[in-house]
Protein backbone atom coordinates (compact mmCIF):
# COMPACT_ATOMS: atom_id res chain seq x y z
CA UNK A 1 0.00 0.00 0.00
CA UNK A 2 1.04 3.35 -1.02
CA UNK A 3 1.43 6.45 1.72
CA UNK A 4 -1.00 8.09 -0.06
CA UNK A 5 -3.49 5.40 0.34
CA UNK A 6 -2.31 4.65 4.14
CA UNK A 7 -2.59 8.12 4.88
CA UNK A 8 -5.72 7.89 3.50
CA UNK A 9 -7.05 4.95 5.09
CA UNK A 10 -6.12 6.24 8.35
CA UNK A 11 -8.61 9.33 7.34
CA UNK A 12 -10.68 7.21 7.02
CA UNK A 13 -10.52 5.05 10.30
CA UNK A 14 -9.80 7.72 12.57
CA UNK A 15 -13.06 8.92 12.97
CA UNK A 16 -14.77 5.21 13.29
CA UNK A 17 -12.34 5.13 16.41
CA UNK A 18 -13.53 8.27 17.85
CA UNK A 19 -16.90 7.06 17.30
CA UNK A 20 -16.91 3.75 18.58
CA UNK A 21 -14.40 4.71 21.97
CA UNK A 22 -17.21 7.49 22.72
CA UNK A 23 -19.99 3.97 22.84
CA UNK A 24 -17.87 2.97 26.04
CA UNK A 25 -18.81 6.23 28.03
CA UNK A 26 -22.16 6.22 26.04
CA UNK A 27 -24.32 5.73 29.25
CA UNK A 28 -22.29 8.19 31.44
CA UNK A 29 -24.24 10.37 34.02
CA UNK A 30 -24.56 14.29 32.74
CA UNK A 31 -22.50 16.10 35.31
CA UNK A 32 -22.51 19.42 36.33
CA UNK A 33 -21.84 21.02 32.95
CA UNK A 34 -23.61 18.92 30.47
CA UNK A 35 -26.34 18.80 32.76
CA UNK A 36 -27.03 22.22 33.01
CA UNK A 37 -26.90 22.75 29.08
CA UNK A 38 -28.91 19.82 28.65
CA UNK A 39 -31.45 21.12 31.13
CA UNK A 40 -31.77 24.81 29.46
CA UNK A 41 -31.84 23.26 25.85
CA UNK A 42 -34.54 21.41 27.00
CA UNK A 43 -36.07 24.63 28.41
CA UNK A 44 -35.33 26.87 25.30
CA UNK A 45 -37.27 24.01 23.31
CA UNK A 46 -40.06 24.18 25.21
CA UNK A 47 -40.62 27.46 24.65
CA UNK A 48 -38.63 29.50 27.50
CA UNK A 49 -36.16 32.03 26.90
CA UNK A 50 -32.21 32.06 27.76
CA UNK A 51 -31.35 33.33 30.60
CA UNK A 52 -34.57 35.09 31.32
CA UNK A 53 -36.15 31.74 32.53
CA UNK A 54 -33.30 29.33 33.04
CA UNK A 55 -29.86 31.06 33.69
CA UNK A 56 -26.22 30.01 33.65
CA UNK A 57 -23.19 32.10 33.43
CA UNK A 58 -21.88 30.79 29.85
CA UNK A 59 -22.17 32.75 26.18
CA UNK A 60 -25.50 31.90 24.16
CA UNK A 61 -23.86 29.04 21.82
CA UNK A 62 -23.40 26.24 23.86
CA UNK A 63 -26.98 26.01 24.92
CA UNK A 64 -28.10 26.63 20.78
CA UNK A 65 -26.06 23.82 20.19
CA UNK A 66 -27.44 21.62 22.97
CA UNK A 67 -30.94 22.44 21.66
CA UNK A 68 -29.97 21.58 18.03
CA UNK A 69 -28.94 18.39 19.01
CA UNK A 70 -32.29 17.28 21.38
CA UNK A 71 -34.14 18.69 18.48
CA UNK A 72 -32.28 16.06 16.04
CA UNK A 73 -32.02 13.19 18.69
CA UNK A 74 -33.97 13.80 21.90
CA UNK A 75 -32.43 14.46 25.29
CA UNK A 76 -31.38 11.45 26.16
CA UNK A 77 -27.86 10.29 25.98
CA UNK A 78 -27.80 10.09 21.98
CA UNK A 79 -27.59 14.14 22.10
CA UNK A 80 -24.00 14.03 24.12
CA UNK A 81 -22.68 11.05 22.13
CA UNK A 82 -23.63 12.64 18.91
CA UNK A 83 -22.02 16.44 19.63
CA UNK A 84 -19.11 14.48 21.33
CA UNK A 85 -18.56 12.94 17.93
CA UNK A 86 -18.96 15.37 16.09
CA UNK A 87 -16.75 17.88 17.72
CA UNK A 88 -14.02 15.54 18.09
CA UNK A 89 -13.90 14.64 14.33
CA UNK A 90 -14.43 18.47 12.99
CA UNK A 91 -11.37 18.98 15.22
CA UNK A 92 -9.16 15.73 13.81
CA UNK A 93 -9.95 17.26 10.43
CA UNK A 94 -8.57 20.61 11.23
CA UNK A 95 -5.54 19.58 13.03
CA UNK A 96 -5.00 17.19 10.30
CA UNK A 97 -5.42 20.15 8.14
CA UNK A 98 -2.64 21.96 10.14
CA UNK A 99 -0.16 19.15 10.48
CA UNK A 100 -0.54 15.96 8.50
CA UNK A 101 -1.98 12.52 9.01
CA UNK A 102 -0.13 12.22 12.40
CA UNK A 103 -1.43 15.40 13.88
CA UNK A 104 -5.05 13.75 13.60
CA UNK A 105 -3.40 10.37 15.18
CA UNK A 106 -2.44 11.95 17.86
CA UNK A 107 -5.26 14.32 18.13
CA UNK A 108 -7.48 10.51 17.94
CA UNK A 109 -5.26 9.33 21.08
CA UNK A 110 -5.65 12.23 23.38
CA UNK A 111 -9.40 13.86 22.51
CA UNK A 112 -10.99 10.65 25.06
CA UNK A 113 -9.15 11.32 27.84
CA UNK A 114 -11.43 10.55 30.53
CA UNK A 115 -10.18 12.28 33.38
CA UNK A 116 -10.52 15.86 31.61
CA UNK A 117 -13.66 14.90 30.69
CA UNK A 118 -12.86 15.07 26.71
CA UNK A 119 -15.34 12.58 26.07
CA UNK A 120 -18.25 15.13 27.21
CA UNK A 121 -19.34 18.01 24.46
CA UNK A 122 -17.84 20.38 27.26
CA UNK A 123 -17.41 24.27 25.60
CA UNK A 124 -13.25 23.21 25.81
CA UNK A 125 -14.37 20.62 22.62
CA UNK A 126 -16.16 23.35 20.51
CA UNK A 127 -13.74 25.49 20.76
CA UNK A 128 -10.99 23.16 19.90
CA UNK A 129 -12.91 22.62 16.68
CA UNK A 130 -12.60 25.81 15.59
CA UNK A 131 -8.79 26.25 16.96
CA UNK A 132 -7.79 23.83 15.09
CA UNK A 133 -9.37 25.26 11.80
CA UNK A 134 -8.34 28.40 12.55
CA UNK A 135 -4.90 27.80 13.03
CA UNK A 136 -4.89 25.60 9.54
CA UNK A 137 -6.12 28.71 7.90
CA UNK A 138 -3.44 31.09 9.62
CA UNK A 139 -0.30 28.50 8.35
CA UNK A 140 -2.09 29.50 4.87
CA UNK A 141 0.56 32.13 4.11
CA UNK A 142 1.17 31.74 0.10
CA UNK A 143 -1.87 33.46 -1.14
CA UNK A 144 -1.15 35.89 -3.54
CA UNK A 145 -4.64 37.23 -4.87
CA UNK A 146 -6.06 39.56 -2.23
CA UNK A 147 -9.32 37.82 -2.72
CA UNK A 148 -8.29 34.77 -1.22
CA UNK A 149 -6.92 36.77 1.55
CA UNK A 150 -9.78 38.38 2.53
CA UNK A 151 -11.84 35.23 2.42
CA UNK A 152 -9.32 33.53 4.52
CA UNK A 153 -9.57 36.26 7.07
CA UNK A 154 -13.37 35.87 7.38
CA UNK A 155 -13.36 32.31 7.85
CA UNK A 156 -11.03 32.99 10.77
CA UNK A 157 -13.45 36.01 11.79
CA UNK A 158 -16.56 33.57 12.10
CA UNK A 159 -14.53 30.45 13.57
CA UNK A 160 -12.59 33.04 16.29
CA UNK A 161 -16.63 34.26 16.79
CA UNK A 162 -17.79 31.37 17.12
CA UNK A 163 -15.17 29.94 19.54
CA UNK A 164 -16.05 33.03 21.70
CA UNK A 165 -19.76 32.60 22.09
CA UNK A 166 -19.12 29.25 23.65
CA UNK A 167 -16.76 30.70 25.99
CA UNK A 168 -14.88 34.05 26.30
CA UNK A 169 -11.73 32.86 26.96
CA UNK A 170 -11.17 31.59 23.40
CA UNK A 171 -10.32 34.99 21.97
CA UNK A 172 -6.71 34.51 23.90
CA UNK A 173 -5.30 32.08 21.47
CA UNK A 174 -6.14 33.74 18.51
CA UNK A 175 -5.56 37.01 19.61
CA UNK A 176 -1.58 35.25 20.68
CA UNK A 177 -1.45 33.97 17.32
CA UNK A 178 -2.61 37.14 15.44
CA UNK A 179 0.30 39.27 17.22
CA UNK A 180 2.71 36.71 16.34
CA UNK A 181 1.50 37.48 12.63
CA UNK A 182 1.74 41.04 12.88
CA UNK A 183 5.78 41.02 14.61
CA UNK A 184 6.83 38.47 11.83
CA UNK A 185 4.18 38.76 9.11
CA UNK A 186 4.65 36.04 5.93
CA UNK A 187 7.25 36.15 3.71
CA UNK A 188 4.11 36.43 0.64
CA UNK A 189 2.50 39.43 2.81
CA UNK A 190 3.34 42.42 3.81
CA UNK A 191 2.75 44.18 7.66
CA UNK A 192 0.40 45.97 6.25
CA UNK A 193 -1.95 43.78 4.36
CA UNK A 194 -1.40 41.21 7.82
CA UNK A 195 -3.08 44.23 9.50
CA UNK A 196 -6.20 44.60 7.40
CA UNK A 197 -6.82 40.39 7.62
CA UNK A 198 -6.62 41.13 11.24
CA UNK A 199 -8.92 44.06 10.60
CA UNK A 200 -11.49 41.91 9.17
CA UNK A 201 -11.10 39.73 11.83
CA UNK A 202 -11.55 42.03 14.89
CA UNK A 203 -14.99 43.37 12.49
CA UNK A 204 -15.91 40.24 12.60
CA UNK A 205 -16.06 39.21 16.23
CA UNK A 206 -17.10 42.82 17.56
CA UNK A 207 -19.79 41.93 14.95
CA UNK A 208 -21.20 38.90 15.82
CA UNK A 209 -21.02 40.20 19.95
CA UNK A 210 -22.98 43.26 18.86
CA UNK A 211 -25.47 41.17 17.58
CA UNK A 212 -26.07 38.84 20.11
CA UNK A 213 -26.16 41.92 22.71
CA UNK A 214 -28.60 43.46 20.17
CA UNK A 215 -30.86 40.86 19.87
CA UNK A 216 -31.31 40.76 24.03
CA UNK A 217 -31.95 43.93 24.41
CA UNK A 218 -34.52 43.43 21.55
CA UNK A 219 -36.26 40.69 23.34
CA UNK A 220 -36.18 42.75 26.58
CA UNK A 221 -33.25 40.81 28.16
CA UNK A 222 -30.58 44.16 27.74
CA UNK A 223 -29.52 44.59 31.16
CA UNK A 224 -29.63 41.11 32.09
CA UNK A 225 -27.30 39.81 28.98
CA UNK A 226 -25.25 42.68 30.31
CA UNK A 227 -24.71 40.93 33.44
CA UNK A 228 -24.65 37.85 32.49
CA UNK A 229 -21.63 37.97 29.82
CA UNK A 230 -19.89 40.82 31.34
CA UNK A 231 -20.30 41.14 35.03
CA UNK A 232 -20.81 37.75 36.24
CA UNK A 233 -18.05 36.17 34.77
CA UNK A 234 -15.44 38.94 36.02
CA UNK A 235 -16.83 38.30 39.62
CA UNK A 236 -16.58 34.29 38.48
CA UNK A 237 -12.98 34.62 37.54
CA UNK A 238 -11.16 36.62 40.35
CA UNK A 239 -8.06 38.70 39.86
CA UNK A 240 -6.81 38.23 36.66
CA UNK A 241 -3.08 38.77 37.55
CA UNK A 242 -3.39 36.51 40.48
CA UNK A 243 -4.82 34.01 37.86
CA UNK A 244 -1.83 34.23 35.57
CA UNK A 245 0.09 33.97 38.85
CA UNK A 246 -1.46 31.14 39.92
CA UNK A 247 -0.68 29.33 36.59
CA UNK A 248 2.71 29.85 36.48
CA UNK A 249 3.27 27.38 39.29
CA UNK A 250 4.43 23.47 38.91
CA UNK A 251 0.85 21.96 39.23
CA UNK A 252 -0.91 24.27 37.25
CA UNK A 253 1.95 24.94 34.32
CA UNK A 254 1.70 21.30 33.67
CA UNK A 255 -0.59 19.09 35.65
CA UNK A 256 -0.75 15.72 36.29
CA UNK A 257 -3.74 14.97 34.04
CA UNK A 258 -1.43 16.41 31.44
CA UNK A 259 1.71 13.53 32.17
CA UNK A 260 0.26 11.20 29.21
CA UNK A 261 0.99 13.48 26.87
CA UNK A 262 4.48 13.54 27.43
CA UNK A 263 5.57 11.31 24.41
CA UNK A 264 3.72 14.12 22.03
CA UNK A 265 5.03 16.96 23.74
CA UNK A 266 8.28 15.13 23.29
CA UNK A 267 7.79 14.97 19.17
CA UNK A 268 5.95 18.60 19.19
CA UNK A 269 9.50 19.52 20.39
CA UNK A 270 10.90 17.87 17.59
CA UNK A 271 8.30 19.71 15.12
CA UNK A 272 8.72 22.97 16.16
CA UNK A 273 12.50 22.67 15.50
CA UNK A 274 12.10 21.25 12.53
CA UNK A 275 9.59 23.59 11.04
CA UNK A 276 10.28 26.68 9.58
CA UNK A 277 10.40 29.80 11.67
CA UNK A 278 7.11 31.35 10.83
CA UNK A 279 4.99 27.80 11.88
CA UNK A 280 7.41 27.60 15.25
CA UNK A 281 6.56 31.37 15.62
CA UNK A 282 2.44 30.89 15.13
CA UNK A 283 2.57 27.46 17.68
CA UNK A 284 4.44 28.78 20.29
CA UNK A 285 1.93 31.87 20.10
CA UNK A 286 -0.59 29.07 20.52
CA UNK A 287 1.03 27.81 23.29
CA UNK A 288 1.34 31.07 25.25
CA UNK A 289 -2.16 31.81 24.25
CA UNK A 290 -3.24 28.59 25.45
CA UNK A 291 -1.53 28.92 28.74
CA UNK A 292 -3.47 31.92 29.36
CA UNK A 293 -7.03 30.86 28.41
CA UNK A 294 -7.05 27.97 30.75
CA UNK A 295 -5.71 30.37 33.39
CA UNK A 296 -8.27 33.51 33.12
CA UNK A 297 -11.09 31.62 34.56
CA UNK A 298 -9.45 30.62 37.72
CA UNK A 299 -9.91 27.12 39.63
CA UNK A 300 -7.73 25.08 36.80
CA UNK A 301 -10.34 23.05 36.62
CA UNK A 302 -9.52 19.35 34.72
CA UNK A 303 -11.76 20.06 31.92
CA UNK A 304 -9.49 23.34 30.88
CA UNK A 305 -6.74 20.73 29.72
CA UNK A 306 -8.30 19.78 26.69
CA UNK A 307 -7.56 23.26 25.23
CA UNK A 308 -3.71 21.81 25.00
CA UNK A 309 -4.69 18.72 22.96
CA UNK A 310 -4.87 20.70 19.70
CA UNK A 311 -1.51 22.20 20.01
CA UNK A 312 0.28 19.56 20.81
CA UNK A 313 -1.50 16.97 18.45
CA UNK A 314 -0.50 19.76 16.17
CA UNK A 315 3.53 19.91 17.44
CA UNK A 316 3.73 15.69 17.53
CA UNK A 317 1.91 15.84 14.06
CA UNK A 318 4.97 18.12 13.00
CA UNK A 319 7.45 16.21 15.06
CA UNK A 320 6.29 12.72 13.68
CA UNK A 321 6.70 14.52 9.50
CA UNK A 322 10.55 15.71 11.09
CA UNK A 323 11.53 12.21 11.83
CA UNK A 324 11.00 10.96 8.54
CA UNK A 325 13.23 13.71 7.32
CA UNK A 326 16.06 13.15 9.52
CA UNK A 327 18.95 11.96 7.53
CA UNK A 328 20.45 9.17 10.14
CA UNK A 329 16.91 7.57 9.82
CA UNK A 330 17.13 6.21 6.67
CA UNK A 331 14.50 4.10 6.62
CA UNK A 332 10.78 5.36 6.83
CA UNK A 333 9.34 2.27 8.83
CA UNK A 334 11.63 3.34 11.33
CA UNK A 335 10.64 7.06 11.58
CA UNK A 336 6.96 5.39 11.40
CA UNK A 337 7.68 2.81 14.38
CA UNK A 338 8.77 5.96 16.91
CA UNK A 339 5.55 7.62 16.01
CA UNK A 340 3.37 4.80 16.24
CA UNK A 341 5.15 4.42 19.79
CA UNK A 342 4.50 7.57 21.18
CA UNK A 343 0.94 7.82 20.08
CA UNK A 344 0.58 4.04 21.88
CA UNK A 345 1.72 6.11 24.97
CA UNK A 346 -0.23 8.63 24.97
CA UNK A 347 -3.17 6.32 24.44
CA UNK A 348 -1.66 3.50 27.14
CA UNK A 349 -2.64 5.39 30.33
CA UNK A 350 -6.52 5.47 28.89
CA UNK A 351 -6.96 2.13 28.30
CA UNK A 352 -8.51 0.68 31.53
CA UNK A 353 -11.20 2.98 31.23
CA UNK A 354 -12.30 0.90 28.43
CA UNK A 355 -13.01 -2.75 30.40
CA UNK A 356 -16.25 0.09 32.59
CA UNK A 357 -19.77 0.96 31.41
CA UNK A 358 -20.95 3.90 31.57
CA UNK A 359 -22.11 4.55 34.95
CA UNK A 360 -18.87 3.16 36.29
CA UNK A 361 -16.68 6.02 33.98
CA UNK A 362 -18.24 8.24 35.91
CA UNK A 363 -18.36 6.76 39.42
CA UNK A 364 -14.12 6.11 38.80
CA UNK A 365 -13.93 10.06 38.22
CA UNK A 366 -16.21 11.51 40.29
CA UNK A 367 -16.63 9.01 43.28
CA UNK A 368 -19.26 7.59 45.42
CA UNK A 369 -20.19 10.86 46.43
CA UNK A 370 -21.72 10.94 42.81
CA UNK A 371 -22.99 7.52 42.82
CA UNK A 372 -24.87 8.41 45.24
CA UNK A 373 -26.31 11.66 44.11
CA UNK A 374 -27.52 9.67 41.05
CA UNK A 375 -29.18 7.39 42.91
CA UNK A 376 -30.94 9.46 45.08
CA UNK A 377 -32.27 11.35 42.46
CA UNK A 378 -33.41 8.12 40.52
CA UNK A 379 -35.56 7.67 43.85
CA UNK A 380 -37.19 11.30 44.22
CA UNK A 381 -38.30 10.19 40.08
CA UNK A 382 -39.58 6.89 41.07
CA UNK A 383 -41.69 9.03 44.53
CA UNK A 384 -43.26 11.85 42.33
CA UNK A 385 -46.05 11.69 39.53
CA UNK A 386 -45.60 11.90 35.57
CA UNK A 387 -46.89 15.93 36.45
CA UNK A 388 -45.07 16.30 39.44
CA UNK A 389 -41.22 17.83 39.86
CA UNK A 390 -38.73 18.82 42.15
CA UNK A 391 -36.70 21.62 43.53
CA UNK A 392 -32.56 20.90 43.91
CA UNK A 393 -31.24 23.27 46.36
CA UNK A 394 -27.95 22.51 45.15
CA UNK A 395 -25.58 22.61 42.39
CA UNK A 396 -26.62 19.19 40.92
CA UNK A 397 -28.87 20.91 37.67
CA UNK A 398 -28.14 17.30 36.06
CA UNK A 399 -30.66 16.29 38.34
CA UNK A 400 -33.54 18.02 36.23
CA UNK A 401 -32.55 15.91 33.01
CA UNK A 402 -31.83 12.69 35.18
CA UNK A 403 -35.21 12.78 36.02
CA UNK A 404 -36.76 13.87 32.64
CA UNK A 405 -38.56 16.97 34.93
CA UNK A 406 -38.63 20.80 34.31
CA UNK A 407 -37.12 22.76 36.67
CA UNK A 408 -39.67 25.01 38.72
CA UNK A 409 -37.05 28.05 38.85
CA UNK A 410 -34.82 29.98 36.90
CA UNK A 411 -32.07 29.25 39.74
CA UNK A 412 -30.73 26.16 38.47
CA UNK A 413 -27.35 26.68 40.88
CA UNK A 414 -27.39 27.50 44.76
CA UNK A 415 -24.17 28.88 44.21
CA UNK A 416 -25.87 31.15 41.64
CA UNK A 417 -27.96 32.36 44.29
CA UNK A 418 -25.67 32.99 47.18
CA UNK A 419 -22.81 34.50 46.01
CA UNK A 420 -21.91 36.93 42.71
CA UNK A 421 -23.56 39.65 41.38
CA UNK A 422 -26.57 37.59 39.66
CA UNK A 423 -27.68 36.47 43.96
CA UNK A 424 -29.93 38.77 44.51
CA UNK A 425 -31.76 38.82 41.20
CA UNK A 426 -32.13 35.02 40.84
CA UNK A 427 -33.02 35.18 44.25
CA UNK A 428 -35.95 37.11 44.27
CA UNK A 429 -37.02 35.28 40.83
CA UNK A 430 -36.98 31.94 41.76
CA UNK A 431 -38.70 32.61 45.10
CA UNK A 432 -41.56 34.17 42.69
CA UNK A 433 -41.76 31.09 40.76
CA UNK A 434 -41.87 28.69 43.44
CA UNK A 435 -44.58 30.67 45.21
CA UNK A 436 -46.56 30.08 42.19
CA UNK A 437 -45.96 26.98 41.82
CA UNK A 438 -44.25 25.08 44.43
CA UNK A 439 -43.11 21.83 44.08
CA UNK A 440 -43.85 18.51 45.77
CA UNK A 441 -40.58 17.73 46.54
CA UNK A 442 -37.14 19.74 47.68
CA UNK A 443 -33.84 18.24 46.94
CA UNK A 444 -30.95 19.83 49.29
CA UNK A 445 -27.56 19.27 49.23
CA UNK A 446 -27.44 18.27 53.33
CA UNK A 447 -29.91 20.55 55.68
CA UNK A 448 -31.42 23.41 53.88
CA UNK A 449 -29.03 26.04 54.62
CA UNK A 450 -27.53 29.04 54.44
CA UNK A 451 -31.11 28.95 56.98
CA UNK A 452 -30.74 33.02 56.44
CA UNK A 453 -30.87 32.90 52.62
CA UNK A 454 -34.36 33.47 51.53
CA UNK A 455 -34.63 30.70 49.32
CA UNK A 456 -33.41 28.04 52.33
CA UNK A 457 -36.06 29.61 54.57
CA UNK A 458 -38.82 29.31 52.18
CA UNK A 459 -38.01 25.58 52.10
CA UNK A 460 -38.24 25.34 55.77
CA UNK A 461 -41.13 27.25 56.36
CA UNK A 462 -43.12 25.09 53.83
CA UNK A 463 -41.92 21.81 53.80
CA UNK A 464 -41.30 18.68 55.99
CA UNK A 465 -38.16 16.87 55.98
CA UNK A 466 -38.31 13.12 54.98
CA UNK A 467 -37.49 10.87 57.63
CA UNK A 468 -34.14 8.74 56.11
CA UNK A 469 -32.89 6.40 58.68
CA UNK A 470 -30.78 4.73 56.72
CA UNK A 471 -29.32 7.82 54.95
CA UNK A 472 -30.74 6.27 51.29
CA UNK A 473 -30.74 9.83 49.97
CA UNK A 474 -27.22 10.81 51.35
CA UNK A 475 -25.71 13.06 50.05
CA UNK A 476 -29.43 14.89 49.50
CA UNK A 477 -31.82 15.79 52.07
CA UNK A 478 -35.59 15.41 50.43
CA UNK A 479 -38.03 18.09 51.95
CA UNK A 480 -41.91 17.46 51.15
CA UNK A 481 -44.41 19.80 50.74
CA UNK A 482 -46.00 20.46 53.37
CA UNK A 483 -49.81 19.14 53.17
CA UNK A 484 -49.22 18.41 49.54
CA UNK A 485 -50.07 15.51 47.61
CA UNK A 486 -46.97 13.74 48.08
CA UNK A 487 -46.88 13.75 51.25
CA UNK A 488 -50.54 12.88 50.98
CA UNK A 489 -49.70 9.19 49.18
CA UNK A 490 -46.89 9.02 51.85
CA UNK A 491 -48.51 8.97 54.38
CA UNK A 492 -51.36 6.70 53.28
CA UNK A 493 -48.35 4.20 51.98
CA UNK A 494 -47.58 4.25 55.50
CA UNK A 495 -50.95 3.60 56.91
CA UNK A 496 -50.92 0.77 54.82
């Protein structure tokens, strides 16, 4: 067989892989993240409106792509498997794009790796799609009609947009790589015509912001889009110098969840010395950049890792095409056998994970604590009626889809509630709605507490706790409505 034809055969099989490694995890528990999106997207699809009725602290496109996917597939677990998927293979195609057939091999090896979470349609996975496409467009350097310029800088426009609405932080790489561009433009372009692409660029993402801020203060949600996408997440985030502090030290500048890619940072070395200086220029400006988007939001939490998978599938992509060239290998099965080994390695450390189901993945990262979350919620399902829901008084929104139940409140987070600059407003709405409505059944994370937030007092005032001698519900606490039917069949069960 030809390269041509391995290379693309290996096209061709990569994305089965992705596909059918994804079917291990395919019954994994929503956690806090996918939860939550799934639980608005099923809200938004029903009719209410973002943010305004069901609230979270992320940009507009991760929830529009949630609901696009339940509208295709339902909300069961189909709708993560199939944006999982599809994510992961837009992104192989791009880094392929930007670094060969071994770029998207070693992209295939590290975009699963469970303890980041890279098997969940996370916002790190969207906007490692469009990284990796824009960065194949920004190698693009030997243009020479100004037309094809000027389309190329749109595409990047849109995909930088794009990456943004699903989570601010995205602008840093591109913004790292576009002043990389503009210090050392392209030998085929000139400073200036590097600073009108990156014109068109910049018009394109203040663009596509101005819209979205337009069209909620159009539907009457101004000031609290506002809030949401500019205020909140500041408060969210901290200090950012203490941030950027923060991530210069050991743990943080290269965690441990980040040790099984050492084999492809070891050939991305390779690749960036063996590239020419403009391409070592643009990925070590998507390095830095990287560096700094998964330190702005503060906490360093696991799932910010996967932003380094498409540089450094990029760099071992390079790395592995260097090899090849090296004049004291002289042979290209050899070259081929060290690359083949270090994408093994990277993919070695994963491949327990593959003997669980589904429910086990999760239990192995997230611990009993979880399991037993899950379960309790399976049991306030099985006590309540087809018309009946729940309240969480916790952070546990994946409870809502768990359950196949609407959330009564716009509060889908008690830490949305207590603390930050959204408290007081979610607060007061939530507490509206469950006055009008109040549910059978309260689900609190332990006692109902702080018991001087208005929100825990309501709870108290108006509900009974549920005797649990044998802690079945730990870690939850279930509160019933006081004099309400539930506790109406209750009791009678108990009679009985």
């Amino acid at each position: 067989m030809t390269w041509s034809r391995q290379r693309t055969f290996a096209l061709m099989l990569l994305p089965v892989a992705i596909g059918a490694a994804r079917l291990r995890s395919y019954h994994e528990p929503l956690e806090w993240d996918t939860g939550t999106y799934t639980a608005i997207a099923r809200q938004m699809l029903d009719g209410k409106r973002l943010y305004q009725d069901a609230w979270d602290i992320k940009p507009p496109a991760i929830f529009v792509t949630y609901a696009a996917a339940q509208a295709l597939v339902g909300d069961g677990p189909a709708h993560v498997y199939l944006l999982s998927v599809i994510a992961a293979v837009v992104t192989m195609i791009g880094v392929y794009r930007a670094s060969g057939v071994w770029g998207a091999v070693f992209w295939a090896a590290m975009c699963l790796e469970p303890r980041t979470d890279a098997n969940l349609p996370n916002t790190e996975v969207f906007i490692n799609a469009a990284t990796s496409w824009t960065f194949a467009l920004w190698l693009c350097d030997n243009d020479k009609l100004s037309r094809s310029r000027r389309m190329r800088s749109i595409l990047i426009g849109l995909l930088i947009a794009l990456a943004t609405l699903y989570k601010h932080v995205a602008i840093v790489p591109a913004a790292s790589v576009a002043i990389a561009e503009i210090l050392w433009p392209p030998i085929a372009s000139s400073r200036k015509s590097v600073l009108k692409g990156i014109a068109i660029i910049a018009t394109i993402v203040i663009a596509a912001w101005t819209l979205v801020f337009a069209y909620f203060a159009l539907t009457g949600r101004g000031w609290l889009i506002w809030q949401t996408l500019v205020v909140a997440p500041r408060a969210y985030s901290g200090g950012i110098a203490a941030n950027l502090a923060a991530s210069l030290a050991a743990s943080n500048a290269f965690p441990r969840l980040l040790y099984f890619t050492i084999p492809a940072i070891a050939l991305a070395i390779i690749g960036v010395w063996g590239t020419s200086p403009r391409r070592r220029r643009l990925l070590i400006a998507l390095a830095i950049g990287t560096q700094v988007a998964v330190a702005l939001p503060g906490g360093f939490a696991n799932h910010y890792c996967q932003l380094w998978f498409v540089p450094l599938a990029i760099g071992a992509g390079w790395g592995a095409g260097a090899l090849a060239k090296i004049e004291s290998i002289r042979r290209r099965w050899l070259a081929v056998a060290v690359s083949s080994l270090a994408a093994i390695a990277v993919l070695f450390p994963q491949l327990s994970w593959y003997a669980l189901d589904g429910p086990n993945w999760a239990w192995r990262k997230r611990g009993a604590m979880f399991q037993w979350a899950n379960e309790a919620v399976v049991d306030a399902d099985h006590l309540l009626r087809p018309d009946e829901t729940f309240f969480t008084w916790s952070d546990e929104a994946w409870a809502y889809p768990l359950a196949h139940r609407s959330p009564p409140a716009t509060m889908l987070w008690k830490a949305h509630a207590t603390a930050g600059p959204m408290a007081g407003w979610l607060t007061q709405k939530s507490l509206a709605e469950l006055e009008a409505r109040a549910p059978e059944l309260v689900l609190s994370w332990g006692d109902a507490a702080p018991i001087d937030h208005p929100i825990a007092r309501w709870i108290l005032d108006r509900y009974d706790r549920l005797p649990d001698p044998k802690r079945r519900h730990f870690p939850f606490v279930f509160y019933v409505l006081r004099g309400g039917a539930l506790q109406g069949r209750l009791s009678s069960a108990s009679l009985d």
